[in-house]
C-alpha atoms as a PDB file:
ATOM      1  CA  UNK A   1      29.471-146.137  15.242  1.00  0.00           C
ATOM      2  CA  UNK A   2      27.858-148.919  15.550  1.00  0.00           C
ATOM      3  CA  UNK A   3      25.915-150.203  18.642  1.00  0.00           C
ATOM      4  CA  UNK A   4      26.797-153.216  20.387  1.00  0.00           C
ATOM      5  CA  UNK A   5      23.967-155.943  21.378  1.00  0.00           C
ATOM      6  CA  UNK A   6      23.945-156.905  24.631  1.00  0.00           C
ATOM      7  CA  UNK A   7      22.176-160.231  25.837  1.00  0.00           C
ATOM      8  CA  UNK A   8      20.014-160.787  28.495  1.00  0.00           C
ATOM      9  CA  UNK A   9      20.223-163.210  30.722  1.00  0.00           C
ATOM     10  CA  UNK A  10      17.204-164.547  32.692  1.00  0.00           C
ATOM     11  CA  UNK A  11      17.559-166.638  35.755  1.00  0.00           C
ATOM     12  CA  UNK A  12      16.884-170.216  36.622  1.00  0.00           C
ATOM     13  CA  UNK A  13      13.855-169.260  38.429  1.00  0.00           C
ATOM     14  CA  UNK A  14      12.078-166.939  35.489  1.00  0.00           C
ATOM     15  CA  UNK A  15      12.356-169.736  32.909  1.00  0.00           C
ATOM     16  CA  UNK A  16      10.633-172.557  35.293  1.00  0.00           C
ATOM     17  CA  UNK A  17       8.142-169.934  35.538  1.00  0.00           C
ATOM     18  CA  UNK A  18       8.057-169.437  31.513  1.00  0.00           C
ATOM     19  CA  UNK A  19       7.593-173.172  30.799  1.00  0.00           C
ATOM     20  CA  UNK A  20       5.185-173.605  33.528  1.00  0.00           C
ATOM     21  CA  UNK A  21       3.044-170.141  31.521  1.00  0.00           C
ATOM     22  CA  UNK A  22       3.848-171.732  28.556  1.00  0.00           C
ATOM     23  CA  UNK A  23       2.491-174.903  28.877  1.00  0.00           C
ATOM     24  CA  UNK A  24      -0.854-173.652  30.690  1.00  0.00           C
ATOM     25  CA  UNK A  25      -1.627-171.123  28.242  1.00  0.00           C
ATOM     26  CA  UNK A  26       0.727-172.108  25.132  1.00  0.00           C
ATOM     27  CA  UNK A  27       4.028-170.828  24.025  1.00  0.00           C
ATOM     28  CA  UNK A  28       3.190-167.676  21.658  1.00  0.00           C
ATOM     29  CA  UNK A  29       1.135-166.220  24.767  1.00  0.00           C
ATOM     30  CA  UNK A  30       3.545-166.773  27.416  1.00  0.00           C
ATOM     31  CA  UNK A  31       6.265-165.151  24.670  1.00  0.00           C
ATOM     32  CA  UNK A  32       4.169-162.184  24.398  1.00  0.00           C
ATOM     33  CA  UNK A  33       3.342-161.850  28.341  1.00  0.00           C
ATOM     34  CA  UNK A  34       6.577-162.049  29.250  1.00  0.00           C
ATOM     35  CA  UNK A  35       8.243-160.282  26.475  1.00  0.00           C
ATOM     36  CA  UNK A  36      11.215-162.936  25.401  1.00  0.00           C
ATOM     37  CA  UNK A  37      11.348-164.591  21.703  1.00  0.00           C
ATOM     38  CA  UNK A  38       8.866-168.164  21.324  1.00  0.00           C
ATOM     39  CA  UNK A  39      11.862-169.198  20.114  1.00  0.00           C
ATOM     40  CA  UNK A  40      13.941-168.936  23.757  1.00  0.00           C
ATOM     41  CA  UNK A  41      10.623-171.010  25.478  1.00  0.00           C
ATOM     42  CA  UNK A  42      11.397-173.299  22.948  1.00  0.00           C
ATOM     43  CA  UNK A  43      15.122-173.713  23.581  1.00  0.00           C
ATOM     44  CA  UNK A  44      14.672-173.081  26.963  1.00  0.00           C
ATOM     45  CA  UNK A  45      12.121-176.418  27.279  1.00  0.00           C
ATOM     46  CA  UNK A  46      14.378-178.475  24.963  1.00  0.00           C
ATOM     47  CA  UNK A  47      17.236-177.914  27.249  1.00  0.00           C
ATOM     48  CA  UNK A  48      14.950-178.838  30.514  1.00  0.00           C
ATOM     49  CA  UNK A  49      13.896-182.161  28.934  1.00  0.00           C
ATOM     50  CA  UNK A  50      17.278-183.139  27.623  1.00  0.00           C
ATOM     51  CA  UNK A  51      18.372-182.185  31.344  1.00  0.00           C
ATOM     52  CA  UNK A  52      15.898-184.276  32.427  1.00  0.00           C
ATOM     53  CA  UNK A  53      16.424-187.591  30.229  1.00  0.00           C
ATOM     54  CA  UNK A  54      20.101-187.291  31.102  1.00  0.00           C
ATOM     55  CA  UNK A  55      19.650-187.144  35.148  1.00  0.00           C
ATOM     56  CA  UNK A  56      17.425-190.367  35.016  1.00  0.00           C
ATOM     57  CA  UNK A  57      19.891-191.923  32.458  1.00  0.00           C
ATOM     58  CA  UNK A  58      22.652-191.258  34.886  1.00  0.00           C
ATOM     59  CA  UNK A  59      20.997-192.094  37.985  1.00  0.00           C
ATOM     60  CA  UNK A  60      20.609-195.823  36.575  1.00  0.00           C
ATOM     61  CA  UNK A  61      23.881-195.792  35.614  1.00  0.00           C
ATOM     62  CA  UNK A  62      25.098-194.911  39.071  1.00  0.00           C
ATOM     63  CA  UNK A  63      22.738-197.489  40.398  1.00  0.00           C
ATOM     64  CA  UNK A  64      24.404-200.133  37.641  1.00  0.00           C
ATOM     65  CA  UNK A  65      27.842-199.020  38.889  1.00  0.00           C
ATOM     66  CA  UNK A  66      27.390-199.919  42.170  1.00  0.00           C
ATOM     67  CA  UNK A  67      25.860-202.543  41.779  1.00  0.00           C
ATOM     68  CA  UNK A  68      28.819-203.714  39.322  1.00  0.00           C
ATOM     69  CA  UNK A  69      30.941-202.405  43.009  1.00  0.00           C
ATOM     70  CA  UNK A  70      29.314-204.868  45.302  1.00  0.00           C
ATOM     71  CA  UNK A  71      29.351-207.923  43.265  1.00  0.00           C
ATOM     72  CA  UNK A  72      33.209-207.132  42.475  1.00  0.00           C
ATOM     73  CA  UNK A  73      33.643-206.461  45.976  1.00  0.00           C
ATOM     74  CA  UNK A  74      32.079-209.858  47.073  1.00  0.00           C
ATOM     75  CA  UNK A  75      33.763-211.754  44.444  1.00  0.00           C
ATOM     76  CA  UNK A  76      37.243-210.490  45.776  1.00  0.00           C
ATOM     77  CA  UNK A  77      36.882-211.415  49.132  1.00  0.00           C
ATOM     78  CA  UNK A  78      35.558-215.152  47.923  1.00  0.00           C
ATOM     79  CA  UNK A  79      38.606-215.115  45.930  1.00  0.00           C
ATOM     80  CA  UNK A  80      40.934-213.978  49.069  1.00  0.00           C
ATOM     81  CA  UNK A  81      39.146-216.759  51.132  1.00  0.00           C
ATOM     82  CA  UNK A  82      39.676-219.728  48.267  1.00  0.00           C
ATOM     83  CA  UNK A  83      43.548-218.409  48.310  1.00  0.00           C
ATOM     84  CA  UNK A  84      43.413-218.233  52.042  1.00  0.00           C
ATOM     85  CA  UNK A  85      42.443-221.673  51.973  1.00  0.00           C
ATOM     86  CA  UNK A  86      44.392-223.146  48.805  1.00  0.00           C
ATOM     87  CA  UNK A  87      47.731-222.159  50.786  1.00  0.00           C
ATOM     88  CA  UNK A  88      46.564-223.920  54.316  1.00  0.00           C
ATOM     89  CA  UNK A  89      45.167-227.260  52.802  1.00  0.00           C
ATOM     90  CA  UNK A  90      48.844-227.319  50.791  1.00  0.00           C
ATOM     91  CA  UNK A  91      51.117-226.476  53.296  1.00  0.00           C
ATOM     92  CA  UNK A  92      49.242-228.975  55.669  1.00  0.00           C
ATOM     93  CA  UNK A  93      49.383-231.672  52.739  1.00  0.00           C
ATOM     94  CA  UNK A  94      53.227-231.271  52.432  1.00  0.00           C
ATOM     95  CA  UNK A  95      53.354-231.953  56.309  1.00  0.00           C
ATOM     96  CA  UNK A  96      51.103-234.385  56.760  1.00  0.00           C
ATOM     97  CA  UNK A  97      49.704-235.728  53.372  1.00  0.00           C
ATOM     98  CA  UNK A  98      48.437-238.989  55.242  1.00  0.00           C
ATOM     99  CA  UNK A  99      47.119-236.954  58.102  1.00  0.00           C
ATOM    100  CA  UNK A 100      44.789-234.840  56.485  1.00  0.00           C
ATOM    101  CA  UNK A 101      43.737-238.111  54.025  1.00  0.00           C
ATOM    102  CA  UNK A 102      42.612-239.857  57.554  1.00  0.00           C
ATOM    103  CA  UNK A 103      40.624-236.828  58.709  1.00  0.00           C
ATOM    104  CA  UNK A 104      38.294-236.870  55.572  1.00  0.00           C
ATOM    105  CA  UNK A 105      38.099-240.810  55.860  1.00  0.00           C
ATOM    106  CA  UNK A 106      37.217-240.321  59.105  1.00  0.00           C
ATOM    107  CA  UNK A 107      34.486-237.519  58.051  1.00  0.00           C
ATOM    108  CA  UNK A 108      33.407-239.832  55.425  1.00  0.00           C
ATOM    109  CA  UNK A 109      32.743-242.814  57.957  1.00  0.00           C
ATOM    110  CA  UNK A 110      31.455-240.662  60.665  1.00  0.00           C
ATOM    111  CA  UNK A 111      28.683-239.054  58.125  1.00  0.00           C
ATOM    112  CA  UNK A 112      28.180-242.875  56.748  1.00  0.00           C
ATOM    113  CA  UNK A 113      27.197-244.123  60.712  1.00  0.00           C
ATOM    114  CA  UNK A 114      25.034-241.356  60.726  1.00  0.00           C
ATOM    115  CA  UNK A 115      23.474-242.052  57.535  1.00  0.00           C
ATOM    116  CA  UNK A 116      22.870-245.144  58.560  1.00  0.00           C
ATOM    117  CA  UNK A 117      21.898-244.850  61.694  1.00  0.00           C
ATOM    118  CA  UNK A 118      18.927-242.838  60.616  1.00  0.00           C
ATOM    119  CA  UNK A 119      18.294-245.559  57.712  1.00  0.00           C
ATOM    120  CA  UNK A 120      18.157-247.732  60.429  1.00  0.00           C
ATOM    121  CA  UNK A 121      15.357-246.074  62.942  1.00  0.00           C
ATOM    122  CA  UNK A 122      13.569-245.563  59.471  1.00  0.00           C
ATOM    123  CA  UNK A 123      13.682-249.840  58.981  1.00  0.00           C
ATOM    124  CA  UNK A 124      16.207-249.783  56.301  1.00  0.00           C
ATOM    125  CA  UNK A 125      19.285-252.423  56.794  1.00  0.00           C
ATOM    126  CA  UNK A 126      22.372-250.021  56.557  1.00  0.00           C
ATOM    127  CA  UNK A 127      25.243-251.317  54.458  1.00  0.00           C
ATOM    128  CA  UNK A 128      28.126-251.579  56.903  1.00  0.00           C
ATOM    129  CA  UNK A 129      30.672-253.302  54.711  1.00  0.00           C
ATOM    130  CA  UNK A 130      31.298-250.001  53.796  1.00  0.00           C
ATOM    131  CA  UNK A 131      32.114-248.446  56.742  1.00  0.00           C
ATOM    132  CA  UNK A 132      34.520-251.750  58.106  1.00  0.00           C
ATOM    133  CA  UNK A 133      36.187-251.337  54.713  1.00  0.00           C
ATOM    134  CA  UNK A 134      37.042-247.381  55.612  1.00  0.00           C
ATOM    135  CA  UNK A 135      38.371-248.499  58.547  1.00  0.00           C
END
């Protein structure tokens, strides 16, 4: 008959306490203290730092991702807008082409008056052939 080996298992908690031992008074004391293997301090501090390097890997890729979320977000809704837009400035085109043409000439001479209104309190002689030529 033979005799089967059983494992131990040690908890969370008792192997933060080994590798906190272990690194205050070095590994092959803390095995001995305790009475586990070097060996399992080893693998058990191996395991904590690779735990370790992962979370704060992860955690800036979860801060990349949403970052990467927001700027798509944004980006959609300026495309939504530009489409929102794109389909009112054609549909009022095919209505009135000439309208809409006379609104921005009108912008355009209203924004040229001010210009040179403002050249004018400054003392510079405003070009108003421009403007009569809009018109």
């Amino acid at each position: 008959m033979t005799k089967a080996i059983t494992r131990k298992h040690y908890a969370p908690e008792f192997k933060k306490e080994a590798l906190r031992l272990a690194s205050k008074i070095g590994v092959t004391k803390a095995a001995r203290e305790l009475g586990v293997y070097q060996s399992q301090i080893y693998s058990w501090r191996s395991a904590a730092q690779k735990k370790a390097s992962t979370s704060k890997r992860e955690s800036g890729l979860a801060t990349e991702n949403a970052r990467l979320r927001r700027q798509l977000a944004e980006q959609a809704e300026e495309l939504e807008i530009l489409k929102k837009a794109t389909s009112y400035f054609a549909k009022n085109q095919k209505e009135c082409g000439t309208r809409l043409f006379r609104s921005i000439v009108i912008n355009f001479v209203l924004c040229e008056w001010l210009l040179c209104s403002a050249c004018s309190e400054v003392g510079i002689t405003p070009g108003r052939n421009v403007v009569r030529a809009l018109l």
